[in-house]
Every structure is written in structure tokens, then in C-alpha cells.
Protein backbone atom coordinates (compact mmCIF):
# COMPACT_ATOMS: atom_id res chain seq x y z
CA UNK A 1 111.06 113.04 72.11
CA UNK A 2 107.38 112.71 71.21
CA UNK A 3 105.11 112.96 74.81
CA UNK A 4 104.22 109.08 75.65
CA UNK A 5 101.91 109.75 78.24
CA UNK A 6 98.32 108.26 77.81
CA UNK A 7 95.25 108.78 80.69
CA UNK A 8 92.96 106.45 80.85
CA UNK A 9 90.23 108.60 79.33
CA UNK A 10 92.28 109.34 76.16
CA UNK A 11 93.69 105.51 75.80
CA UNK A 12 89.10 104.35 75.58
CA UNK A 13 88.41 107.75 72.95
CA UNK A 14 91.34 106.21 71.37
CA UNK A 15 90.43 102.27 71.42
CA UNK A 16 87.05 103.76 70.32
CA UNK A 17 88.21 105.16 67.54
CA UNK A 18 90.96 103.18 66.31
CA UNK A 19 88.72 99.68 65.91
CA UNK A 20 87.82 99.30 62.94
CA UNK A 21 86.01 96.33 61.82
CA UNK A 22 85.68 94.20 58.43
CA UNK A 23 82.77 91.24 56.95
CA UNK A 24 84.55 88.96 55.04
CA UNK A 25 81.23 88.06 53.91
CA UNK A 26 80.32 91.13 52.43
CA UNK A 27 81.00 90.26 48.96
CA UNK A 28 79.42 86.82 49.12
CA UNK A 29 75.89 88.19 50.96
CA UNK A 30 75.95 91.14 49.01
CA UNK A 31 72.36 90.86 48.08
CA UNK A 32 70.63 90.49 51.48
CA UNK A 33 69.78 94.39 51.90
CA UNK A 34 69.76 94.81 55.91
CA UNK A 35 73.46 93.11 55.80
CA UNK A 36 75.45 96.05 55.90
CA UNK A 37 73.20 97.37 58.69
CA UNK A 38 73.90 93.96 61.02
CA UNK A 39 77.66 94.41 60.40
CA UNK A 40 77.21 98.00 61.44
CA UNK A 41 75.21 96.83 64.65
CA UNK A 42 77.87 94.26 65.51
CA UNK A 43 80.64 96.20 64.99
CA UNK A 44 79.25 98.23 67.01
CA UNK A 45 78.61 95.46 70.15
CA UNK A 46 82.24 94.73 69.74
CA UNK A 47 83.71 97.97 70.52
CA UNK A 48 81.73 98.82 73.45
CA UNK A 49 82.72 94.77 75.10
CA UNK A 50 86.25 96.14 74.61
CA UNK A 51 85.30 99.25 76.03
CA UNK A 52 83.47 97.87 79.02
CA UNK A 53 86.22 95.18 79.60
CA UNK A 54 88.87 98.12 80.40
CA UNK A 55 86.62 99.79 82.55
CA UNK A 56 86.62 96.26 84.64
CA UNK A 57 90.04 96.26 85.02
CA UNK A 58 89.78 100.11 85.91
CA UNK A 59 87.42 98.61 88.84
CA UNK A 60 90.14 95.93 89.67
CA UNK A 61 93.16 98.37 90.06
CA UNK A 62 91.00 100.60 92.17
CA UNK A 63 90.32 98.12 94.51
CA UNK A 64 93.71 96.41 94.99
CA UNK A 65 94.70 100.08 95.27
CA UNK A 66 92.33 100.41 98.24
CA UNK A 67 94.01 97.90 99.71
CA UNK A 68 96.85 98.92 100.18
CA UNK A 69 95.05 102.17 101.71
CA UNK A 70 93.14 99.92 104.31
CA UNK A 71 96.89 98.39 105.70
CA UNK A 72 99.80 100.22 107.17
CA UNK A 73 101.98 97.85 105.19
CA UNK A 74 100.92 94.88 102.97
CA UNK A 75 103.08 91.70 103.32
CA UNK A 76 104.06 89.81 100.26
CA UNK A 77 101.76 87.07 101.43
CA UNK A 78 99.06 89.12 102.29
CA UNK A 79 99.43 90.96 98.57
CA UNK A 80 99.22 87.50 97.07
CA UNK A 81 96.40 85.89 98.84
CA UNK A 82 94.15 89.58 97.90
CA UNK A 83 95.27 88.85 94.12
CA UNK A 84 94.13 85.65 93.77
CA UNK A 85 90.78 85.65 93.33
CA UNK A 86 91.46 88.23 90.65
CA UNK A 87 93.75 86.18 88.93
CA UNK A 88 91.42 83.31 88.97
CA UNK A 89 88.12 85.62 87.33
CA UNK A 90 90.42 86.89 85.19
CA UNK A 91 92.88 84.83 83.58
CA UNK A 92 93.77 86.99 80.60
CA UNK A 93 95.41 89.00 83.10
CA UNK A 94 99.22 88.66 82.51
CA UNK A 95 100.52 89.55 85.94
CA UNK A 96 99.42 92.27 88.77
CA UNK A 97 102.31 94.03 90.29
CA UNK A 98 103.39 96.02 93.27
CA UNK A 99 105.92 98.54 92.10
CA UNK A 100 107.32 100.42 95.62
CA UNK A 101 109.37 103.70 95.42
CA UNK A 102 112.44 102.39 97.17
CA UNK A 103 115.20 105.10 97.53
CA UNK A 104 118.69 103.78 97.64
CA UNK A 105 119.78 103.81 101.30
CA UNK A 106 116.83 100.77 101.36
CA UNK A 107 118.19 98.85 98.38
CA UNK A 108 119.87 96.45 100.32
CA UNK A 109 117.32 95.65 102.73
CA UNK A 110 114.57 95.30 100.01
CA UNK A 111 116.31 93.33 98.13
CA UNK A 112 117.32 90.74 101.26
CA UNK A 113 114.03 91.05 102.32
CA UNK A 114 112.79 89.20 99.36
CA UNK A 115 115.36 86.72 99.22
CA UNK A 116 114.33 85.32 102.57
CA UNK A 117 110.68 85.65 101.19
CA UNK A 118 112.16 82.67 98.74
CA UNK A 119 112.93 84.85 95.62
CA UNK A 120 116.81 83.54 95.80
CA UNK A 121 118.11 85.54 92.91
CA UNK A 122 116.17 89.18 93.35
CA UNK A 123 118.02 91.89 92.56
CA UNK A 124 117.09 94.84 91.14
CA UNK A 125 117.49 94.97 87.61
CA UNK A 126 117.25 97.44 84.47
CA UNK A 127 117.24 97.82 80.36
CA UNK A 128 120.49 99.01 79.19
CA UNK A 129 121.41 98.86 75.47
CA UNK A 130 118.12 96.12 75.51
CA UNK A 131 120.02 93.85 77.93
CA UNK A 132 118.67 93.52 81.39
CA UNK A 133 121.30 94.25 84.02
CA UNK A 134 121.45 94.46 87.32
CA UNK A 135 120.35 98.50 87.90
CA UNK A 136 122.82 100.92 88.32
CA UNK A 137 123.26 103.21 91.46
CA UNK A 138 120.54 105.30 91.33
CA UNK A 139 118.72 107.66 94.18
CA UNK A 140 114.85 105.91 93.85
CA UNK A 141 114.26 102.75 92.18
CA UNK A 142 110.71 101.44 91.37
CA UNK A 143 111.13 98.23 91.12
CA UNK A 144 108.44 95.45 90.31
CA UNK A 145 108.18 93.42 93.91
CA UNK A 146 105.42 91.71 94.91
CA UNK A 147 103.75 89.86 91.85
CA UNK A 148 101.37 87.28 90.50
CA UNK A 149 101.65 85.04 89.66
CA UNK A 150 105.06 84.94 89.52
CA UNK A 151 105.69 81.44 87.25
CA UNK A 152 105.88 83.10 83.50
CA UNK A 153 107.07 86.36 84.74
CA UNK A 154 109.74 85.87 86.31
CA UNK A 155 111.91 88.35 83.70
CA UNK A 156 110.39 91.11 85.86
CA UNK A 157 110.85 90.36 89.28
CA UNK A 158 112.71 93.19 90.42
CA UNK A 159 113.13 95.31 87.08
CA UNK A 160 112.77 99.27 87.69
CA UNK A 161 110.25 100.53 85.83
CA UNK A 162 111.98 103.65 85.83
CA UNK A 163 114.80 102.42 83.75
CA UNK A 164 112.76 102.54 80.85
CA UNK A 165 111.61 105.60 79.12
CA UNK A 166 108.10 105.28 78.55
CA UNK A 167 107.57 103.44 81.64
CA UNK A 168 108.63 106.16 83.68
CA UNK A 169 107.16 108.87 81.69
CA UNK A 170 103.68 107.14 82.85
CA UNK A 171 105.06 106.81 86.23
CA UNK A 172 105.30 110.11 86.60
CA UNK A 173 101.97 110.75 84.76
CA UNK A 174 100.23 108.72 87.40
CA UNK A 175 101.73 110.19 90.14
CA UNK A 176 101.57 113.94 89.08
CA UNK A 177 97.88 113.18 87.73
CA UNK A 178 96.18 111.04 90.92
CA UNK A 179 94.68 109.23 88.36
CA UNK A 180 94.96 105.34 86.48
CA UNK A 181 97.41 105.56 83.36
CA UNK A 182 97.27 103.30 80.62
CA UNK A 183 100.86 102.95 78.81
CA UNK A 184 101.25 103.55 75.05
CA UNK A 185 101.31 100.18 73.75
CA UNK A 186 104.84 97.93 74.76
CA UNK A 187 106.70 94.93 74.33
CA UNK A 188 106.36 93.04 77.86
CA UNK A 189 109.66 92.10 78.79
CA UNK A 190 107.98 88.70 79.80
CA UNK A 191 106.59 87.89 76.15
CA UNK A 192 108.62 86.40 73.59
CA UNK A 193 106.68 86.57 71.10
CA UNK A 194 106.08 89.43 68.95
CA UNK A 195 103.04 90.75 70.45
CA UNK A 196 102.01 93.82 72.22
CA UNK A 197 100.79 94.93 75.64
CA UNK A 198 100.36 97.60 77.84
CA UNK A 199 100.31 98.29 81.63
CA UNK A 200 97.61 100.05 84.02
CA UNK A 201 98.89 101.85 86.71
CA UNK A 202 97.51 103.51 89.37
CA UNK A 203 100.00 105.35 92.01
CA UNK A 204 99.52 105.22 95.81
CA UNK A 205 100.59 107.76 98.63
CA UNK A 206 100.76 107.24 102.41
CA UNK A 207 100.64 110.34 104.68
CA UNK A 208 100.47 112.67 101.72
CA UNK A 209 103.70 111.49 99.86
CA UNK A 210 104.32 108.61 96.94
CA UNK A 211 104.47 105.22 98.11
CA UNK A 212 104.41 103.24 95.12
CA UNK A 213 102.29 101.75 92.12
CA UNK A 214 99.45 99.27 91.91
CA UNK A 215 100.77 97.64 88.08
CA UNK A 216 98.58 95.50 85.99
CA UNK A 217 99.82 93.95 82.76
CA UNK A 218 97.68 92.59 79.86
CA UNK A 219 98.69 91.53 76.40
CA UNK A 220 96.77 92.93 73.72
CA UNK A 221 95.05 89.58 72.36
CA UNK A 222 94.21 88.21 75.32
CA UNK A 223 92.51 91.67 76.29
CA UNK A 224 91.07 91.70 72.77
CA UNK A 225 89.62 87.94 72.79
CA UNK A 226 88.67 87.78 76.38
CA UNK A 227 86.58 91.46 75.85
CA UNK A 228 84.96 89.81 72.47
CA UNK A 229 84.16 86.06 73.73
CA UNK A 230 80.57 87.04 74.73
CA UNK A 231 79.87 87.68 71.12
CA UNK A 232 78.99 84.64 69.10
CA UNK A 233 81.42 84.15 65.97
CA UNK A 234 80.32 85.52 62.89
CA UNK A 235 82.80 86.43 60.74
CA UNK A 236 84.33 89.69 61.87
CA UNK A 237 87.65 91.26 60.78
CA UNK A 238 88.44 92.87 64.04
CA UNK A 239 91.79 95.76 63.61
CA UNK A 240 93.23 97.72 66.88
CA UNK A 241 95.16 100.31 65.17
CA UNK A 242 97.24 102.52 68.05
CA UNK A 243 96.88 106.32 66.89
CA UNK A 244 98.63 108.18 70.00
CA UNK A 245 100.95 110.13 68.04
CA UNK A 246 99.37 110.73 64.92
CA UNK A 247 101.01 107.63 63.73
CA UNK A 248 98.95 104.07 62.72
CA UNK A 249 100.75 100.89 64.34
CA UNK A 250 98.39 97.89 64.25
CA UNK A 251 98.69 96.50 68.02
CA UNK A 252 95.96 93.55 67.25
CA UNK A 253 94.30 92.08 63.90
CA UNK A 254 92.33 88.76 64.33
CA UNK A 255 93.72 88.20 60.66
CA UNK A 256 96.70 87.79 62.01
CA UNK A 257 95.80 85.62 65.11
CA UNK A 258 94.60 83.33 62.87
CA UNK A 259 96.91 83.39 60.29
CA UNK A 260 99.38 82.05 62.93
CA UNK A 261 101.73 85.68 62.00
């Protein structure tokens, strides 16, 4: 199996490269001589907005992850009412997400704990065979369990990220690496449609050992429209082509977005 792990640092050279962008116009402004050159320039504006967007959200997952570092233990209230603000500068952001290593003996507790916190029908859950289950005896789960905002994702309260193979390849990235990991790009199990996202994840430790994840999740447009809507409109092809393997899957075209595909 191909290695699916992506740090931060490789997932920007890659968005760098991997934009590539289009004029429409071309053909009918063919004659105006400096045209190419503004393209060029634009183009150019574009890729470092997307650039400079994930390096926000680099900023955001640091300091959520700091949070948890200033507080012996964060309460699920406490995580939501730190998120918040967050959620509300950011909107494109599809959910932030406190992923706990939980070993087994705690399973129980964990999981009653956040039924009395009003999440009636928490359990931990997994992907087997593509169906989400409830997870299988396992020794350490990492399951998603605080979140927000919760309304639109509720398909992943309580799924182990470690049920899925890329998802715990990165978890394991993170942890080994002390450093944010971006995922290869992913269906979100919370999106029915048939776009892509990806997560950030930063692990954190407590008295030297792994306590758990600080998770964001984005989808790929929204990232994509909210990094470009400083830019006026001109007419730009924009194409995010993912090249982590060698391979060329197109993760984002704004043909396609407004096509309606």
C-alpha cells in the first residue's frame, strides 16, 4: 500500500504546484499584448490567497491546541464555547474536532459520559465494508468527541478515526512527527455529495505521553472559494489537481462548480 502520509509542508509545495490556472478569454483578447502577462500576475495572486488561507488555519489549530495545554482537562462545554468564535470568522470551516485516545477499559465511561452531556445515541462507531458500525473491540479508540458544530455532522460523532486507513496512517504521522498533518484528500463521511476534503490534525500529549488530536475538517470548495473571494472576478479557470502519489486526481475545478457537476 502506497505511503498516505502528507506534512503540512509537503501538502502547500504540493497545492503550489498542482494549481494550475486557465483565461477563458484568451482567445477573444488575444490582441491586447500585456494580457498574457495580467493572467500570469493573477494567477499568480490566486495561489498565494490559497496558500496564505492554509497557513490561517495552521494558526487556528495551534491555538485550540494550546488550549488544551493551558487546562488539565477541557469540558465539552468549555471546548465549545473556545470554538465558537472560530466557527463564526470562519464559516467555511466544516467542523473542528476533539479526537481523545481512549483505551478500552474507558469505553464505557466515555461513551456514558456523553450521553448525559445530551448526545443520546453516542457510541463509538467505525467503517467496515463502507458501512458505519458500531466499532469493534479494540485496545485504543480515537474517536471524534467533542465537536462543532455538531448540527450537519452528526455522521461523525463518535467515529474512530483509526478505523480508517488513511486516517490513521496520519494519526500516527502526527503523533510520531510533533507536527500539523494535512490528510491526502477524502470523502468526509458527513458530505453527500461528491466532493472532496481533507482534515488538519495536530496531536496533543500531557505529561510526555499522547492525549489526543486537535481535528479540523474543510471541504475543498469551500477552502478554495473562501481563500479566492478577496480577488475580484475576472474570468479565471481555477484547477486543484492532487499529485501525492505521482498520480493526477482533480480535487477542485471552478468549471465544475459552475457547471453544477
Amino acid at each position: 500500500m502506497k505511503n498516505r502520509q502528507m506534512r503540512l509542508g509537503i501538502a502547500l509545495i504540493i497545492i503550489v504546484i498542482a494549481i494550475g490556472v486557465f483565461a477563458s478569454q484568451i482567445v477573444q483578447q488575444k490582441n491586447e499584448e500585456n494580457y498574457r502577462e495580467r493572467v500570469s500576475t493573477n494567477a499568480e495572486f490566486r495561489a498565494l490567497s490559497v496558500i496564505h488561507k492554509m497557513h490561517d488555519y495552521e494558526t487556528i489549530v495551534l491555538s485550540i491546541r494550546q488550549f488544551f495545554y493551558a487546562s488539565d482537562f477541557v469540558t465539552r462545554d468549555e471546548f465549545n464555547t473556545f470554538v465558537q468564535p472560530i466557527l463564526e470568522r470562519h464559516d467555511e470551516i466544516q467542523a473542528i474536532e476533539w479526537i481523545p485516545k481512549v483505551p478500552h477499559e474507558l469505553r464505557g465511561i466515555y461513551i456514558q459520559k456523553a450521553r448525559q452531556e445530551g448526545l443520546t445515541d453516542f457510541d463509538f462507531t467505525a467503517l467496515v465494508d463502507g458501512e458505519m458500525v458500531v466499532s469493534p473491540e479494540k485496545p485504543v479508540y480515537f474517536p471524534v468527541y467533542y465537536l462543532q458544530p455538531y448540527k450537519g455532522n452528526e455522521a461523525v460523532a463518535g467515529f474512530d478515526l483509526a478505523s480508517n486507513t488513511s486516517r490513521s496512517e496520519s494519526l500516527i504521522y502526527a503523533r510520531d512527527t510533533k507536527d500539523v498533518v494535512i490528510t491526502e484528500p477524502i470523502r468526509l463521511l458527513q458530505d453527500t455529495g461528491e466532493g472532496f476534503g481533507f482534515l488538519m490534525l495536530y496531536a496533543v500529549e500531557k505529561s510526555g505521553q499522547l492525549a489526543g488530536y486537535v481535528n479540523i475538517v474543510y471541504e475543498f470548495e469551500d477552502y478554495i472559494e473562501k481563500s479566492l473571494s478577496v480577488h475580484e472576478e475576472i474570468g479565471l479557470e481555477i484547477l486543484l489537481i492532487d499529485t501525492t502519489h505521482g498520480e493526477h486526481q482533480v480535487v477542485y475545478t471552478t468549471a465544475m462548480t459552475n457547471s453544477g457537476e
